[in-house]
N, C-alpha and C. Protein backbone atom coordinates (compact mmCIF):
# COMPACT_ATOMS: atom_id res chain seq x y z
N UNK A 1 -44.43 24.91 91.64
CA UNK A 1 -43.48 25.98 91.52
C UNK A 1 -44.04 27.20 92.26
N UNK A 2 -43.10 28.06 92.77
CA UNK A 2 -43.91 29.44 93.70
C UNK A 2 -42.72 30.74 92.96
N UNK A 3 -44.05 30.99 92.43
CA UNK A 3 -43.39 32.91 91.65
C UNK A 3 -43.79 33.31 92.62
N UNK A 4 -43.11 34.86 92.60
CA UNK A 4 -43.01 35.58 93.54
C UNK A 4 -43.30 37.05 92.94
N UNK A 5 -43.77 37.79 92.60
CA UNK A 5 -43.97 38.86 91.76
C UNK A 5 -43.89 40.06 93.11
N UNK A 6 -43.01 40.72 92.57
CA UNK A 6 -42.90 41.76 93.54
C UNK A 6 -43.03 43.18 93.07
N UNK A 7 -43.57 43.94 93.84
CA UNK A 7 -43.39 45.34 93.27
C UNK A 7 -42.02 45.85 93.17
N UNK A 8 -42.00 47.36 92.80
CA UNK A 8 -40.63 47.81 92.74
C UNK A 8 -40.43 48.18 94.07
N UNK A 9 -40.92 48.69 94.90
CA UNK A 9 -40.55 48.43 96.43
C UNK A 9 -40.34 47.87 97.51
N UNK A 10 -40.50 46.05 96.69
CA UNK A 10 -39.71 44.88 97.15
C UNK A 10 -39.06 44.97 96.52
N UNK A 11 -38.84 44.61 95.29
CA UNK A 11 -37.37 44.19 94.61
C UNK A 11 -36.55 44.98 95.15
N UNK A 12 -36.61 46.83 95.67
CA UNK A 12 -35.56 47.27 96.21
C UNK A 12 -35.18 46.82 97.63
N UNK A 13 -36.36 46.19 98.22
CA UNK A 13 -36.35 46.19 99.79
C UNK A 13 -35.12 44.41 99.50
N UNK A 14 -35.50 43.83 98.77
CA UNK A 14 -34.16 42.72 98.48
C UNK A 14 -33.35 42.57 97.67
N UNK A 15 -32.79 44.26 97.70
CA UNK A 15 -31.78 43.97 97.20
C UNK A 15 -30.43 44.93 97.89
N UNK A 16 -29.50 45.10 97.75
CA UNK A 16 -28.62 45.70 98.82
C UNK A 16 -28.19 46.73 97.54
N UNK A 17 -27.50 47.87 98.54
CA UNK A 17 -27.38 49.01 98.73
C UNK A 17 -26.08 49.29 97.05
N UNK A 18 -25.59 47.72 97.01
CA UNK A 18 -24.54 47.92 95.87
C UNK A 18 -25.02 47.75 94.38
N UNK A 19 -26.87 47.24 94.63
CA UNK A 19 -27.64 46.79 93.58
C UNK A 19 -27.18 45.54 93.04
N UNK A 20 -27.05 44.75 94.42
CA UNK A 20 -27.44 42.85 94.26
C UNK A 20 -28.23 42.48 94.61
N UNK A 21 -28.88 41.78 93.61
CA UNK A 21 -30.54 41.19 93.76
C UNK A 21 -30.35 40.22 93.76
N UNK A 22 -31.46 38.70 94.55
CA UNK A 22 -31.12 37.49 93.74
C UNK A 22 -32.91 37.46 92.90
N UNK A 23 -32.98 38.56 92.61
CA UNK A 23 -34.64 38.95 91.84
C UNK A 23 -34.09 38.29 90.28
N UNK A 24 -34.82 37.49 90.01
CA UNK A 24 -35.21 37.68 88.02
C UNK A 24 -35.99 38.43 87.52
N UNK A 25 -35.62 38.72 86.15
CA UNK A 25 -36.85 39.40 85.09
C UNK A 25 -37.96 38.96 85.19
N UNK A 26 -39.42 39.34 85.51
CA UNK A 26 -40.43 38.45 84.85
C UNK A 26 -40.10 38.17 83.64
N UNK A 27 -41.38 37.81 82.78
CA UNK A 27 -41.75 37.29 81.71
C UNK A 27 -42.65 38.51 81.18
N UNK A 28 -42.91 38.73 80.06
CA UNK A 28 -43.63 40.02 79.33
C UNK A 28 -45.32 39.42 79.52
N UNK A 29 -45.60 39.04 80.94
CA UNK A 29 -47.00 38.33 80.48
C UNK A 29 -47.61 38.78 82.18
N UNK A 30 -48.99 38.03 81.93
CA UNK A 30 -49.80 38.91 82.97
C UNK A 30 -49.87 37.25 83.94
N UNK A 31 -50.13 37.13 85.11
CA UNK A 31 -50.27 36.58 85.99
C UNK A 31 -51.01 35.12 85.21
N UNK A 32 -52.00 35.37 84.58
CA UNK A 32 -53.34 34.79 84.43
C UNK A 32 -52.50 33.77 83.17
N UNK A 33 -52.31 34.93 82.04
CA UNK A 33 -51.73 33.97 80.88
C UNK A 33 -50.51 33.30 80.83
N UNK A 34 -49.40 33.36 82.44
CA UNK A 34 -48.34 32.14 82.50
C UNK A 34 -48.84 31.00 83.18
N UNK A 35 -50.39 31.40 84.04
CA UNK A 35 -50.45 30.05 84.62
C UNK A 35 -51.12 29.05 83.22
N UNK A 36 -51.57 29.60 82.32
CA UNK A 36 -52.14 29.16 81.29
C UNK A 36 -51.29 28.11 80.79
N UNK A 37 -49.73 28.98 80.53
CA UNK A 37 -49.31 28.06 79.52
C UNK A 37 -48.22 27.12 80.53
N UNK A 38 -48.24 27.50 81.82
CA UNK A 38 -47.35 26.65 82.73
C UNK A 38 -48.05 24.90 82.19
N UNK A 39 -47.08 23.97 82.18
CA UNK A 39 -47.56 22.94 82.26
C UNK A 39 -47.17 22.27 83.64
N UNK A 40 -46.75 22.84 84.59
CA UNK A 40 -46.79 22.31 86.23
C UNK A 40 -47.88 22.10 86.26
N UNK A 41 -48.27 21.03 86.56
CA UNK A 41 -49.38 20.61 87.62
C UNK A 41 -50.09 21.82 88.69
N UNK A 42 -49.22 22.39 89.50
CA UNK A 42 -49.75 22.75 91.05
C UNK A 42 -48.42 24.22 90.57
N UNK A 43 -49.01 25.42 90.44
CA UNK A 43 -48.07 26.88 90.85
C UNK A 43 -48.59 27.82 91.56
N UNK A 44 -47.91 28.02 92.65
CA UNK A 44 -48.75 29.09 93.30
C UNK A 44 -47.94 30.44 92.59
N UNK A 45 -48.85 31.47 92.98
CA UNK A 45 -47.90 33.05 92.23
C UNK A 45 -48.61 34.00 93.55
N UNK A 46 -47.60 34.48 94.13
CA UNK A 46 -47.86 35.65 95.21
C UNK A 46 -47.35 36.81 94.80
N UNK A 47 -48.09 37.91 95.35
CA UNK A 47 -47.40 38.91 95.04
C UNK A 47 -47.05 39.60 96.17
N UNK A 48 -45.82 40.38 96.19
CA UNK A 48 -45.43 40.84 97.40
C UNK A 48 -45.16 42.41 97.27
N UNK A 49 -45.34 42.89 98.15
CA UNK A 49 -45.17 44.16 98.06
C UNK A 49 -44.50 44.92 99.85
N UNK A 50 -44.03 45.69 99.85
CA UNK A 50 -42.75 46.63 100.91
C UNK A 50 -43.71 47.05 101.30
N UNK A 51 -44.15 47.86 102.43
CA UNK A 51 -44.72 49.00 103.12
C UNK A 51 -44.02 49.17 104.46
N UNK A 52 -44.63 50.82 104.67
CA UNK A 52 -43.77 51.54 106.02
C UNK A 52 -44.62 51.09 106.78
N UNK A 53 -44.37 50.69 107.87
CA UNK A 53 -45.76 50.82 109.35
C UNK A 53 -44.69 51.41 110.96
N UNK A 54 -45.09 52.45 111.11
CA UNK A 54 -44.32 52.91 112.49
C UNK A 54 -42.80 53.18 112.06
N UNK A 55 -42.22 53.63 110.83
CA UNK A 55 -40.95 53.92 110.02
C UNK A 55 -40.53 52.06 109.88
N UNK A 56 -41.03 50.95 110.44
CA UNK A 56 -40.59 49.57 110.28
C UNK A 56 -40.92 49.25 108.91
N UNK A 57 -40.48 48.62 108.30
CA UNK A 57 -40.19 47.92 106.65
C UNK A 57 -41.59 46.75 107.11
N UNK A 58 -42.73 46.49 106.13
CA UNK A 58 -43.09 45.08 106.47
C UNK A 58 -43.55 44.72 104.96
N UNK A 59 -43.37 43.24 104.60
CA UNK A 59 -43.86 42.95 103.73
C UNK A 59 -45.27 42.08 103.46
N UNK A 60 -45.28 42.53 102.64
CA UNK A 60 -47.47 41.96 102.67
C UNK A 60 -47.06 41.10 101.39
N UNK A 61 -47.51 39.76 101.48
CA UNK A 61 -47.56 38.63 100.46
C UNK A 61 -49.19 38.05 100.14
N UNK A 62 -49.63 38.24 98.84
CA UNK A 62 -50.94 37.77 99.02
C UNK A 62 -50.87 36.57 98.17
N UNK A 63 -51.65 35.41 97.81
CA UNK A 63 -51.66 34.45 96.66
C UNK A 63 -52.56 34.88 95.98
N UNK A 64 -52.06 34.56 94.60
CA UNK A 64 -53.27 34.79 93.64
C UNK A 64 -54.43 34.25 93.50
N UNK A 65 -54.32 32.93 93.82
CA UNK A 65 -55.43 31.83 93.87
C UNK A 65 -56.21 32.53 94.65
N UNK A 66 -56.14 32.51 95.85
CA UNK A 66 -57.02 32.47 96.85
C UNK A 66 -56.71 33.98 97.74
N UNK A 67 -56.19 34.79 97.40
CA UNK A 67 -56.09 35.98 97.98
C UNK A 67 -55.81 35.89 99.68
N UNK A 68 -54.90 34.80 100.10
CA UNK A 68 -54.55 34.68 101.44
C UNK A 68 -53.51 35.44 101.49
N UNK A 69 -53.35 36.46 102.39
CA UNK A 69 -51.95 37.34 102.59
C UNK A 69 -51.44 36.88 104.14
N UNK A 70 -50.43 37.40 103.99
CA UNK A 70 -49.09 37.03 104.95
C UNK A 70 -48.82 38.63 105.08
N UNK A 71 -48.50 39.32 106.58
CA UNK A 71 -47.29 40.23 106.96
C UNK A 71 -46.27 39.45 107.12
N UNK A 72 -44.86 40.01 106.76
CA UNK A 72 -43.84 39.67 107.65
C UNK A 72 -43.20 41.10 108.08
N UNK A 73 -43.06 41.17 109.11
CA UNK A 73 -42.89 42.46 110.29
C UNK A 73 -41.15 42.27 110.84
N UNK A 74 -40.71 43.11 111.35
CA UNK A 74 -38.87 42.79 111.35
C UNK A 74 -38.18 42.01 111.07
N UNK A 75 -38.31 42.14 109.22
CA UNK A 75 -37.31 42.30 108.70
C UNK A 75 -36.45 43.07 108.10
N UNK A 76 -34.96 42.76 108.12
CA UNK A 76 -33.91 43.91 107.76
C UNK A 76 -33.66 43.80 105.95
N UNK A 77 -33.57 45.03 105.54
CA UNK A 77 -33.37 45.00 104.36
C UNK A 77 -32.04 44.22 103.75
N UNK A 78 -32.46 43.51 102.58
CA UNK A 78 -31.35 42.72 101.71
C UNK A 78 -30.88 41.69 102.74
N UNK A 79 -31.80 40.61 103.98
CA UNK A 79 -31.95 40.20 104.41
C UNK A 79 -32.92 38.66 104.01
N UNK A 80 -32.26 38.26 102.37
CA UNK A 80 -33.54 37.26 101.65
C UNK A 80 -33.42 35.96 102.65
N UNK A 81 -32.41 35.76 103.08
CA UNK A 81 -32.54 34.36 103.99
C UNK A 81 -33.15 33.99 105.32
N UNK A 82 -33.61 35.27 105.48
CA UNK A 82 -34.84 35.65 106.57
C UNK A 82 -36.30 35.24 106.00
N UNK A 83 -36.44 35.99 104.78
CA UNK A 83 -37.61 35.94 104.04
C UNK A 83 -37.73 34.20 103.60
């Protein structure tokens, strides 16, 4: 399974201007204690977060496991089928 934990400056960066998200609630729990009680086999959990670079939108994705991050660089906001 792949969570996606986003700050509040992704969840706004995917969601459009009328406040449609296809974002869920987390869960009232910390990173560490859902992989606990996940019984999946194999979950990755990234966290993503918005930033400005040159006024351009980019998003930084890191994994929790292993702290590998990802930019993704032009993309347009409320644009999830890009992402």
């Amino acid at each position: 399974m792949l969570t996606l934990n986003c700050t509040k400056a992704a969840a706004d960066f995917f969601s459009t201007t009328k406040k449609i998200s296809p974002l869920e609630v987390a869960p009232k729990q910390s990173i560490a204690e859902s992989m606990v009680e996940s019984n999946a086999p194999l979950q990755w959990q990234w966290q993503v977060r918005a930033i400005k670079v040159n006024g351009k939108n980019v998003l930084v994705a890191m994994g929790y496991q292993t702290r590998f991050s990802i930019t993704l660089s032009a993309l347009k906001k409320a644009m999830t089928n890009h992402f």
